[in-house]
Protein backbone atom coordinates (compact mmCIF):
# COMPACT_ATOMS: atom_id res chain seq x y z
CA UNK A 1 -30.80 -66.97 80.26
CA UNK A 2 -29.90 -67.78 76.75
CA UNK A 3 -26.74 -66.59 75.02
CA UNK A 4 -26.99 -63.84 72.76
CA UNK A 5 -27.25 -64.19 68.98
CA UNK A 6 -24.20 -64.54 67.54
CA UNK A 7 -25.28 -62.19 64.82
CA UNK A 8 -25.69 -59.33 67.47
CA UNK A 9 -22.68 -60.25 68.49
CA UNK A 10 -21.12 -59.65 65.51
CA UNK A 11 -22.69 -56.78 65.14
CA UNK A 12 -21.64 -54.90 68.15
CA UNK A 13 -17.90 -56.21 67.22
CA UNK A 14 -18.26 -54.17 64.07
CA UNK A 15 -19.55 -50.84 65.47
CA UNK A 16 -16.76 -50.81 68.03
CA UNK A 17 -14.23 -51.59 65.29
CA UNK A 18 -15.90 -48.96 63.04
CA UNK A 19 -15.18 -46.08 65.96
CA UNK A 20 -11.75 -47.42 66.23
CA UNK A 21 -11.11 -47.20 63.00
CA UNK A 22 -13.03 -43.45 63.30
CA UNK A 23 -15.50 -44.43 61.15
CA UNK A 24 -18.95 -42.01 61.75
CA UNK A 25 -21.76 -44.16 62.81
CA UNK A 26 -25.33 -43.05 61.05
CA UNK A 27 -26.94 -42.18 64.21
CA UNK A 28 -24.14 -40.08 65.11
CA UNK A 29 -24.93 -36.45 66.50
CA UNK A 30 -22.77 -33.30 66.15
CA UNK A 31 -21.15 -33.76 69.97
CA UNK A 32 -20.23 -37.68 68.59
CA UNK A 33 -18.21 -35.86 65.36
CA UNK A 34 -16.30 -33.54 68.19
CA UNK A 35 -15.24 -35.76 70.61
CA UNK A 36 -14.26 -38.21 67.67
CA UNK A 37 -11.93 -35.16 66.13
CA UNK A 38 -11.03 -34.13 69.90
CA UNK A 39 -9.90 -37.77 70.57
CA UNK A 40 -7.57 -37.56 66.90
CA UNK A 41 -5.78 -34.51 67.82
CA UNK A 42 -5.15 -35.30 71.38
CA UNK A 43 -3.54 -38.60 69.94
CA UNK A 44 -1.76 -36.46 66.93
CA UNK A 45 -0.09 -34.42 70.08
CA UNK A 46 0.94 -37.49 72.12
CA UNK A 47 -1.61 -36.65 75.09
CA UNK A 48 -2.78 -39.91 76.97
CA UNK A 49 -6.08 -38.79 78.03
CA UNK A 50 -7.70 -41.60 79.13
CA UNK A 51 -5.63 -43.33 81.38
CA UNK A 52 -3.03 -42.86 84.56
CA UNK A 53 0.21 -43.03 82.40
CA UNK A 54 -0.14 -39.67 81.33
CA UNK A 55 3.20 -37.52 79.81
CA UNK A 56 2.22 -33.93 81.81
CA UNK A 57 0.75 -33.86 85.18
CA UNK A 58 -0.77 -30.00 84.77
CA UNK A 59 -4.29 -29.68 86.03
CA UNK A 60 -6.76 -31.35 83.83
CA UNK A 61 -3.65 -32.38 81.66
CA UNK A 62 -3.10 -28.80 80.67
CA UNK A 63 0.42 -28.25 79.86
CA UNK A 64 3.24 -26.93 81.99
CA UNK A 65 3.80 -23.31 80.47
CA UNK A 66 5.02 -19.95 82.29
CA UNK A 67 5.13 -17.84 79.00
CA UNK A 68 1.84 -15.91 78.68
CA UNK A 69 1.94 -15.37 74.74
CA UNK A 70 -0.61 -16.80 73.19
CA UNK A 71 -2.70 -17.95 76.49
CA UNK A 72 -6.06 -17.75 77.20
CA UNK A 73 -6.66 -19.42 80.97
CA UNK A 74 -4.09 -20.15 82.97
CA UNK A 75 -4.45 -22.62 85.74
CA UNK A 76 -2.17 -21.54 89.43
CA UNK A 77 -1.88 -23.22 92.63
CA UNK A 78 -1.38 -21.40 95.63
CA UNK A 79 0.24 -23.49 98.27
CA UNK A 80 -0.86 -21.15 101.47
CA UNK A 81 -2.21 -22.31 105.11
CA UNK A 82 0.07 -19.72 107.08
CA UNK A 83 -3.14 -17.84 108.70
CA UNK A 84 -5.32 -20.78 108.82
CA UNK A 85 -7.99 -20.36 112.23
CA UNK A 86 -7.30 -23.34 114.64
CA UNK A 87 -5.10 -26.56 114.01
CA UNK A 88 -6.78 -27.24 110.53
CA UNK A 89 -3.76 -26.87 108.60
CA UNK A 90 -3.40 -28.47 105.12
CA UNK A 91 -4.23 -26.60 102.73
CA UNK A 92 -1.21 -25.35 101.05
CA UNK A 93 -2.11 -29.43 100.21
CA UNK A 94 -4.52 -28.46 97.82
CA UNK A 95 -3.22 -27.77 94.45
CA UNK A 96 -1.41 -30.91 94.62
CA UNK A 97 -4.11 -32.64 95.38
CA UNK A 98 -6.61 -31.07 92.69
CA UNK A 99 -3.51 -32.21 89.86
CA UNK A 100 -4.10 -35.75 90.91
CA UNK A 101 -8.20 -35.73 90.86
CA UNK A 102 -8.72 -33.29 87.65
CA UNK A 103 -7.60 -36.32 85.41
CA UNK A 104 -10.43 -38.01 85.92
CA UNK A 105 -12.28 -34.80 84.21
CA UNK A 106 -12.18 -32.03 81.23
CA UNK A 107 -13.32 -32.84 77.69
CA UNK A 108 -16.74 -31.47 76.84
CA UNK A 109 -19.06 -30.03 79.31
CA UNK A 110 -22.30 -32.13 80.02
CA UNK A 111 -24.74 -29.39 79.49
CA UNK A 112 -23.51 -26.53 77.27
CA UNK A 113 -21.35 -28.87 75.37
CA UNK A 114 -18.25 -26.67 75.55
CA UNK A 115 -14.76 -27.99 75.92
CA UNK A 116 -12.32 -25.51 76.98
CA UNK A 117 -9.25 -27.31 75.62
CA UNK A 118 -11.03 -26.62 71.90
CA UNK A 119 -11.59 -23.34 72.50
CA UNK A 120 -9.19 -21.74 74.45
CA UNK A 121 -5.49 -22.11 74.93
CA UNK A 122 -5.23 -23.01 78.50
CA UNK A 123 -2.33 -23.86 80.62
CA UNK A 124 -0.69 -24.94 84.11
CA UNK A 125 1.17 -22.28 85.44
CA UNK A 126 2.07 -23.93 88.28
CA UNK A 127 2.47 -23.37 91.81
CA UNK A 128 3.54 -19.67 92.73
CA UNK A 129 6.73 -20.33 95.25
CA UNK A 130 6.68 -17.55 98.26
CA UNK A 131 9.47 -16.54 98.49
CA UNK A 132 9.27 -12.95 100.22
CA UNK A 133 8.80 -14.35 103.96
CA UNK A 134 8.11 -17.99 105.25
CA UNK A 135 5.53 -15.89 108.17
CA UNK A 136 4.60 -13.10 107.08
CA UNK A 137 1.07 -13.46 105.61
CA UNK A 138 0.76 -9.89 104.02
CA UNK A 139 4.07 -9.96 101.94
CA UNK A 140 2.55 -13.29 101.13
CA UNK A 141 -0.63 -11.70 99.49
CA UNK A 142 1.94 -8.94 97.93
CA UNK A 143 3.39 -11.91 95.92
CA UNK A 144 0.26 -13.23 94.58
CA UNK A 145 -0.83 -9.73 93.56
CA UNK A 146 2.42 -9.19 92.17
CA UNK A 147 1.61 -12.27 90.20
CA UNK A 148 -2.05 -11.79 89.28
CA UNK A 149 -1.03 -8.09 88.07
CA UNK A 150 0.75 -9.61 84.96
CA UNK A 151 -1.99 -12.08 84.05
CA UNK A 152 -4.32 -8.74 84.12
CA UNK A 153 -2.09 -6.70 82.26
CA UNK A 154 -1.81 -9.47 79.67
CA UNK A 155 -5.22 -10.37 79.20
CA UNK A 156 -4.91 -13.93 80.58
CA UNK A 157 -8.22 -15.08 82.88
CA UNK A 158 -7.18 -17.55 85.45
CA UNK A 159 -8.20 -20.44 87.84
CA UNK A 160 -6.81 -20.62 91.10
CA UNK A 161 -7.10 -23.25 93.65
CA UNK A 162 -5.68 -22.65 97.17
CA UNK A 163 -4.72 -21.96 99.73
CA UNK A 164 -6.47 -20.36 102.12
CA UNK A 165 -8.86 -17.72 101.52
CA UNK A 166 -6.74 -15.21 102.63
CA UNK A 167 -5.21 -15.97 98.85
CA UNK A 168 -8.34 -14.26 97.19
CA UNK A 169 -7.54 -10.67 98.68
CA UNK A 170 -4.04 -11.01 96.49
CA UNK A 171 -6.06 -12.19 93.51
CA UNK A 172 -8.02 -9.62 93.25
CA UNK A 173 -5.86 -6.87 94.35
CA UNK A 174 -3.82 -8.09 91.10
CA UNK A 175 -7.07 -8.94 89.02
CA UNK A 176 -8.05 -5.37 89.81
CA UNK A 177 -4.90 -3.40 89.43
CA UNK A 178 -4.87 -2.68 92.21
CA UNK A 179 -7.77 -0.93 92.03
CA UNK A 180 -8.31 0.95 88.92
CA UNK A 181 -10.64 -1.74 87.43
CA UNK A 182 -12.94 -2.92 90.63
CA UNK A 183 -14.35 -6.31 89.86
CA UNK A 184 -18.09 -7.75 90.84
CA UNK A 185 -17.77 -10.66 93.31
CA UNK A 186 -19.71 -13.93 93.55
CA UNK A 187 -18.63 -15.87 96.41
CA UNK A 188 -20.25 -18.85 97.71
CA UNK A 189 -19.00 -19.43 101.47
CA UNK A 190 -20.31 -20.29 104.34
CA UNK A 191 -18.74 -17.36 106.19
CA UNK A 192 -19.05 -13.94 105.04
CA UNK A 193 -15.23 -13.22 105.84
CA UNK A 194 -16.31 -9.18 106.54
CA UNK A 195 -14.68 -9.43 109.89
CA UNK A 196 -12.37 -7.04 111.30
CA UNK A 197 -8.55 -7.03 112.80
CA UNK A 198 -7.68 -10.59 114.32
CA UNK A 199 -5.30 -10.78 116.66
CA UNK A 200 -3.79 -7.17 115.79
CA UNK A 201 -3.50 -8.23 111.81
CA UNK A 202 -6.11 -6.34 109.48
CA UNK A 203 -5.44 -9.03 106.81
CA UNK A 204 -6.83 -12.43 107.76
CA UNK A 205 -8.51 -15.78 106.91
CA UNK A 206 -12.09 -14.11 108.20
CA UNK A 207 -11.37 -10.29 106.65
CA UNK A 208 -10.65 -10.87 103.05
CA UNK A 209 -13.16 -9.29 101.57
CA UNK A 210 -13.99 -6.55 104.02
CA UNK A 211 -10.07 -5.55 103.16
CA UNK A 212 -10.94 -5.77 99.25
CA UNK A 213 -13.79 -3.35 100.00
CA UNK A 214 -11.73 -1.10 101.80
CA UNK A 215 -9.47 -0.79 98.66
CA UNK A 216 -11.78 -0.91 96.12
CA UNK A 217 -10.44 -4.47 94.65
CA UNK A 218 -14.59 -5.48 94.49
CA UNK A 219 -17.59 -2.89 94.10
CA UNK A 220 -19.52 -4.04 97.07
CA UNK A 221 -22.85 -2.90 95.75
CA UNK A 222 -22.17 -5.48 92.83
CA UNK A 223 -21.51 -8.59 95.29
CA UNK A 224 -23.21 -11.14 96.25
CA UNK A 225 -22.16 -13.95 99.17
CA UNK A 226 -24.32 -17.54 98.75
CA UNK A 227 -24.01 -20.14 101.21
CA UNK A 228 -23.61 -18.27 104.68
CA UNK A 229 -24.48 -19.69 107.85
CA UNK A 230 -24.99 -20.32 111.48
CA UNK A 231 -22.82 -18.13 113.83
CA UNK A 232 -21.39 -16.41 110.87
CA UNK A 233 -24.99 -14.68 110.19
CA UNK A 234 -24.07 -12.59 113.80
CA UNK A 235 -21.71 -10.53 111.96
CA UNK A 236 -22.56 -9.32 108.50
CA UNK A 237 -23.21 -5.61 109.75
CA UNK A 238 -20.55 -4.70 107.05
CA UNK A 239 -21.46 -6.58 104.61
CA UNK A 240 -24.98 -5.64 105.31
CA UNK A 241 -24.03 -1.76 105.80
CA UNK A 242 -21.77 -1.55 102.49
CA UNK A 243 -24.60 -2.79 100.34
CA UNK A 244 -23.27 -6.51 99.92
CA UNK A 245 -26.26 -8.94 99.09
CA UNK A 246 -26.06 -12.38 100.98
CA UNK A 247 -27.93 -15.70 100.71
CA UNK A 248 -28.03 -17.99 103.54
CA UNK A 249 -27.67 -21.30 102.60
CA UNK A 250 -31.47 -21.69 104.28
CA UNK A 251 -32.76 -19.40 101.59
CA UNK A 252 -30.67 -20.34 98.67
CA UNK A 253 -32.10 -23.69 99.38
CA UNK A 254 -35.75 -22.63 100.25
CA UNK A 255 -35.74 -20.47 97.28
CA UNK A 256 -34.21 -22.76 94.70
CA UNK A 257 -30.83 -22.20 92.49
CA UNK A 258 -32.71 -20.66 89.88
CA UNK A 259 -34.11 -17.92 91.58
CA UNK A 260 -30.56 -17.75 93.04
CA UNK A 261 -29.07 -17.60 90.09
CA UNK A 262 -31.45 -14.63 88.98
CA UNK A 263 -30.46 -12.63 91.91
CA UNK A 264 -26.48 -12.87 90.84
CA UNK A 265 -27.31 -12.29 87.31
CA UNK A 266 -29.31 -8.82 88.83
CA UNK A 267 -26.61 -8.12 90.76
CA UNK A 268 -23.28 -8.51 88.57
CA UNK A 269 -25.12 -8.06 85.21
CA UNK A 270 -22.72 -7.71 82.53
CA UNK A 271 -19.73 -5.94 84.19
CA UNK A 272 -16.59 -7.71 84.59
CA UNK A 273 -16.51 -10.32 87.28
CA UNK A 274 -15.12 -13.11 90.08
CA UNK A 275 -16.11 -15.60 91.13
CA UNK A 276 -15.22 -17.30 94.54
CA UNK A 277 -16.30 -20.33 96.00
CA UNK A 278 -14.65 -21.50 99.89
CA UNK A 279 -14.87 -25.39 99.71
CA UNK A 280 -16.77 -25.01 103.40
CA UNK A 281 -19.96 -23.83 101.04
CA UNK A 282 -20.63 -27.39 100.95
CA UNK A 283 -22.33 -29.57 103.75
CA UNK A 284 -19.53 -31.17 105.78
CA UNK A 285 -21.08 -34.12 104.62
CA UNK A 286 -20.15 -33.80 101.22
CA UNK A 287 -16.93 -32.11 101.57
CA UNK A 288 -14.97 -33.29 104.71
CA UNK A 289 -11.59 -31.86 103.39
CA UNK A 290 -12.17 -28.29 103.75
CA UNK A 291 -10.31 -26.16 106.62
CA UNK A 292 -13.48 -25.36 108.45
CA UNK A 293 -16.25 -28.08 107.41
CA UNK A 294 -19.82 -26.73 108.35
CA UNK A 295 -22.78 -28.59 108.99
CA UNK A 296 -26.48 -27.37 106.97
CA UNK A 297 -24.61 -26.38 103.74
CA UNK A 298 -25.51 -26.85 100.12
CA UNK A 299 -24.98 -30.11 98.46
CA UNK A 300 -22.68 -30.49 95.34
CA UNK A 301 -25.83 -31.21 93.03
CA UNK A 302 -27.05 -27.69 93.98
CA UNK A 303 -23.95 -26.09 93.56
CA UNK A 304 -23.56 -27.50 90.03
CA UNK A 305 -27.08 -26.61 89.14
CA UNK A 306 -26.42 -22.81 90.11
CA UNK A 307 -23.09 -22.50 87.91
CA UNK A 308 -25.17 -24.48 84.77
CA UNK A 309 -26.87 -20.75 85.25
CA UNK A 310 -23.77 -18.52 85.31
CA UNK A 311 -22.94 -19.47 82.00
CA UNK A 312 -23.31 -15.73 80.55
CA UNK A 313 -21.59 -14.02 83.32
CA UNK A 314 -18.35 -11.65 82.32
CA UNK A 315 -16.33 -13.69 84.26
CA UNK A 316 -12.42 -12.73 84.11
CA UNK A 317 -11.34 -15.24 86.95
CA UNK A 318 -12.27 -17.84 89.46
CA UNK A 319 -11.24 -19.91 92.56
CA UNK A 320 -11.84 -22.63 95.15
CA UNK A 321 -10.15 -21.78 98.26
CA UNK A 322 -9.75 -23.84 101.21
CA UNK A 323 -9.74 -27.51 100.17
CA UNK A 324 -8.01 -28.99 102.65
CA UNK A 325 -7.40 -32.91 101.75
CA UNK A 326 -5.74 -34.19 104.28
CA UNK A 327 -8.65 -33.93 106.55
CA UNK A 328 -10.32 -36.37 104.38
CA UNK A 329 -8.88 -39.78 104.16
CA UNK A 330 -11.59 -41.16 101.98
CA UNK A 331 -10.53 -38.82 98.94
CA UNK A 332 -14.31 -37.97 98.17
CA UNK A 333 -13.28 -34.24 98.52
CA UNK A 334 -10.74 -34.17 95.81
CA UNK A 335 -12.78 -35.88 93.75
CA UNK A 336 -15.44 -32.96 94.08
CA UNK A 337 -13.28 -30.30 94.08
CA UNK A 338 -11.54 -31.45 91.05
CA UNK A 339 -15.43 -31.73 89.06
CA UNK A 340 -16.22 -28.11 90.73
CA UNK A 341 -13.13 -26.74 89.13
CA UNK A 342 -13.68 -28.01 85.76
CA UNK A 343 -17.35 -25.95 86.18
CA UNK A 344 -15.70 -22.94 86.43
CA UNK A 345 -13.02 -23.42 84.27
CA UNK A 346 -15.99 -23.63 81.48
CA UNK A 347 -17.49 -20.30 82.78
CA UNK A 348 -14.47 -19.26 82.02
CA UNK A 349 -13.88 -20.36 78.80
CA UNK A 350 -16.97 -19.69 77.85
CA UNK A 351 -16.57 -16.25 79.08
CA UNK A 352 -13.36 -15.29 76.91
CA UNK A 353 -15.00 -16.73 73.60
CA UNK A 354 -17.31 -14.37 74.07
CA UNK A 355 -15.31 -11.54 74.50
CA UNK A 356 -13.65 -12.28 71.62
CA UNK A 357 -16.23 -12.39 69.23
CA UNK A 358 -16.53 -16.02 69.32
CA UNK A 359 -12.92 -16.42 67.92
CA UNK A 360 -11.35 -19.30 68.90
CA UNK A 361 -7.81 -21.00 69.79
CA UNK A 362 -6.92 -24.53 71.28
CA UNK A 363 -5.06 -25.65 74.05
CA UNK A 364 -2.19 -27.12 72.42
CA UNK A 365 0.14 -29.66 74.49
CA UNK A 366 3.45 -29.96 71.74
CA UNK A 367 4.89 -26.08 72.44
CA UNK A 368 4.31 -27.03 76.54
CA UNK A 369 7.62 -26.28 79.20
CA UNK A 370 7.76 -30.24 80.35
């Protein structure tokens, strides 16, 4: 094969030291001109973005903040495996985990081209530290309400990653107050988690939302579980009897994530929302590093393709709950649950911009608690 013309050559060496220089090319689009002026200000701030030698190591480079003022998302780990079923322990892993593999993502979204960082002032809260009992689960859920009662009452949304499941029932409790506002519910899972007392304790890894129906944290006429299967399909007579919608994973994947996604957008319509995804949702195949891995789920391409479509939900805060990486030594789960994350994250930041009329605010990484 010949060598290349030296005149292409030099050609190519002037385009790339025409972007350095931030020079706009002539074929440049409208996404080229953002990410250009993204890049500059990131740079302005002293955020390394593009490497490992980074100055803040908040999820998705988010900065370390705790004050509230001024916030639009914050990001919270919850460190929690104390009622974990079995030996699977490792969870309370996750957050840590999910700060390492969400700098490899963030920036624009493929599809929608929406960066959250642009548009919303996001940050890491970082890990909430239980302190009311080292074994008592429920006081443990107490805390995170506790916690998730202030982000309601100051208008903050926020991403969670966990943690068990068990986490979710303190989430919304707080994301609720308590009550007084019941949220709609998407939850993608491949167990229902409608089951009763375990072991003589009402509040478990397998009862977290039949609790939050009990207390009126979710309106179970406006949920919707995606995902469920095998022996878990034995026991949705709650869920069934409340008026909770579910999806096997069968049908989901029969039926095809747009008609899946119709069937949330019927059930949660416009009314304020969460959304909940259990990292088992996914085939173990895809997702090793969950606390329960089963076989027959859906695959990470159709889970991305059905939150492309929950773009226009009212969403007011999301999860991913049991990612569990130290039951997968390859890593290929944090790298997936750090992508998934950054999904929902847009949802969400796509969800305040609207609320707000389409006014705007950037994350901003100079004011950040380092």
């Amino acid at each position: 094969m010949a060598r290349i013309d030296p005149k292409k050559l030099a050609r190519y060496c002037q385009i790339a030291n025409d972007l350095d220089a931030g020079k706009s090319l002539r074929d440049s689009n409208d996404r080229d001109e953002k990410a250009r002026a993204f890049q500059a200000r990131l740079y302005k701030e002293g955020v390394d973005y593009s490497s490992g030698n980074f100055r803040t190591t908040g999820m998705y480079r988010f900065p370390h903040q705790k004050s509230l003022q001024n916030v639009d998302i914050a990001c919270v780990g919850l460190p929690l495996d104390r009622g974990v079923p079995f030996d699977r322990v490792g969870t309370r892993q996750g957050p840590q985990a999910l700060r390492y593999w969400s700098n490899s993502e963030g920036g624009f979204h493929e599809t929608s081209g929406f960066n959250v960082m642009e548009n919303c002032s996001v940050i890491d809260w970082g890990d909430l530290s239980f302190a009311k009992s080292g074994f008592d689960l429920s006081a443990n859920i107490d805390e995170i309400a506790d916690l998730y009662l202030g982000f309601q009452e100051a208008g903050v949304s926020v991403f969670s990653i966990g943690g068990e499941h068990t986490c979710t029932l303190g989430i919304l409790k707080g994301l609720s107050g308590n009550g007084e506002n019941p949220l709609s519910l998407i939850q993608l899972d491949a167990h229902h988690d409608t089951l009763g007392t375990m072991n003589g304790s009402l509040i478990n890894d397998g009862s977290v939302f039949r609790v939050a129906v009990m207390n009126g944290y979710i309106d179970p006429e406006k949920t919707i579980q995606i995902g469920v299967r095998g022996r878990n399909l034995m026991g949705l007579e709650f869920a069934k009897t409340v008026g909770i919608t579910t999806i096997t994973a069968r049908a989901a994947q029969e039926q095809g994530m747009a008609s899946v996604a119709e069937k949330v957008h019927e059930i949660v319509g416009d009314s304020p929302s969460y959304l909940s995804i259990c990292s088992d949702v996914f085939d173990v195949s895809v997702m090793p590093g969950t606390t329960l891995p089963s076989a027959f789920g859906l695959m990470s391409r159709e889970v991305r393709d059905l939150l492309d479509q929950l773009h226009s939900v009212n969403l007011f805060g999301a999860d991913l709950m049991e990612f569990s990486p130290v039951h997968d030594p390859t890593a290929s789960s944090g790298a997936l649950a750090a992508a998934i994350g950054y999904e929902l994250l847009t949802i969400l930041g796509i969800s305040v911009c609207r609320r707000n009329s389409g006014t705007t605010r950037q994350t901003v990484w100079n004011k950040a608690e380092v």
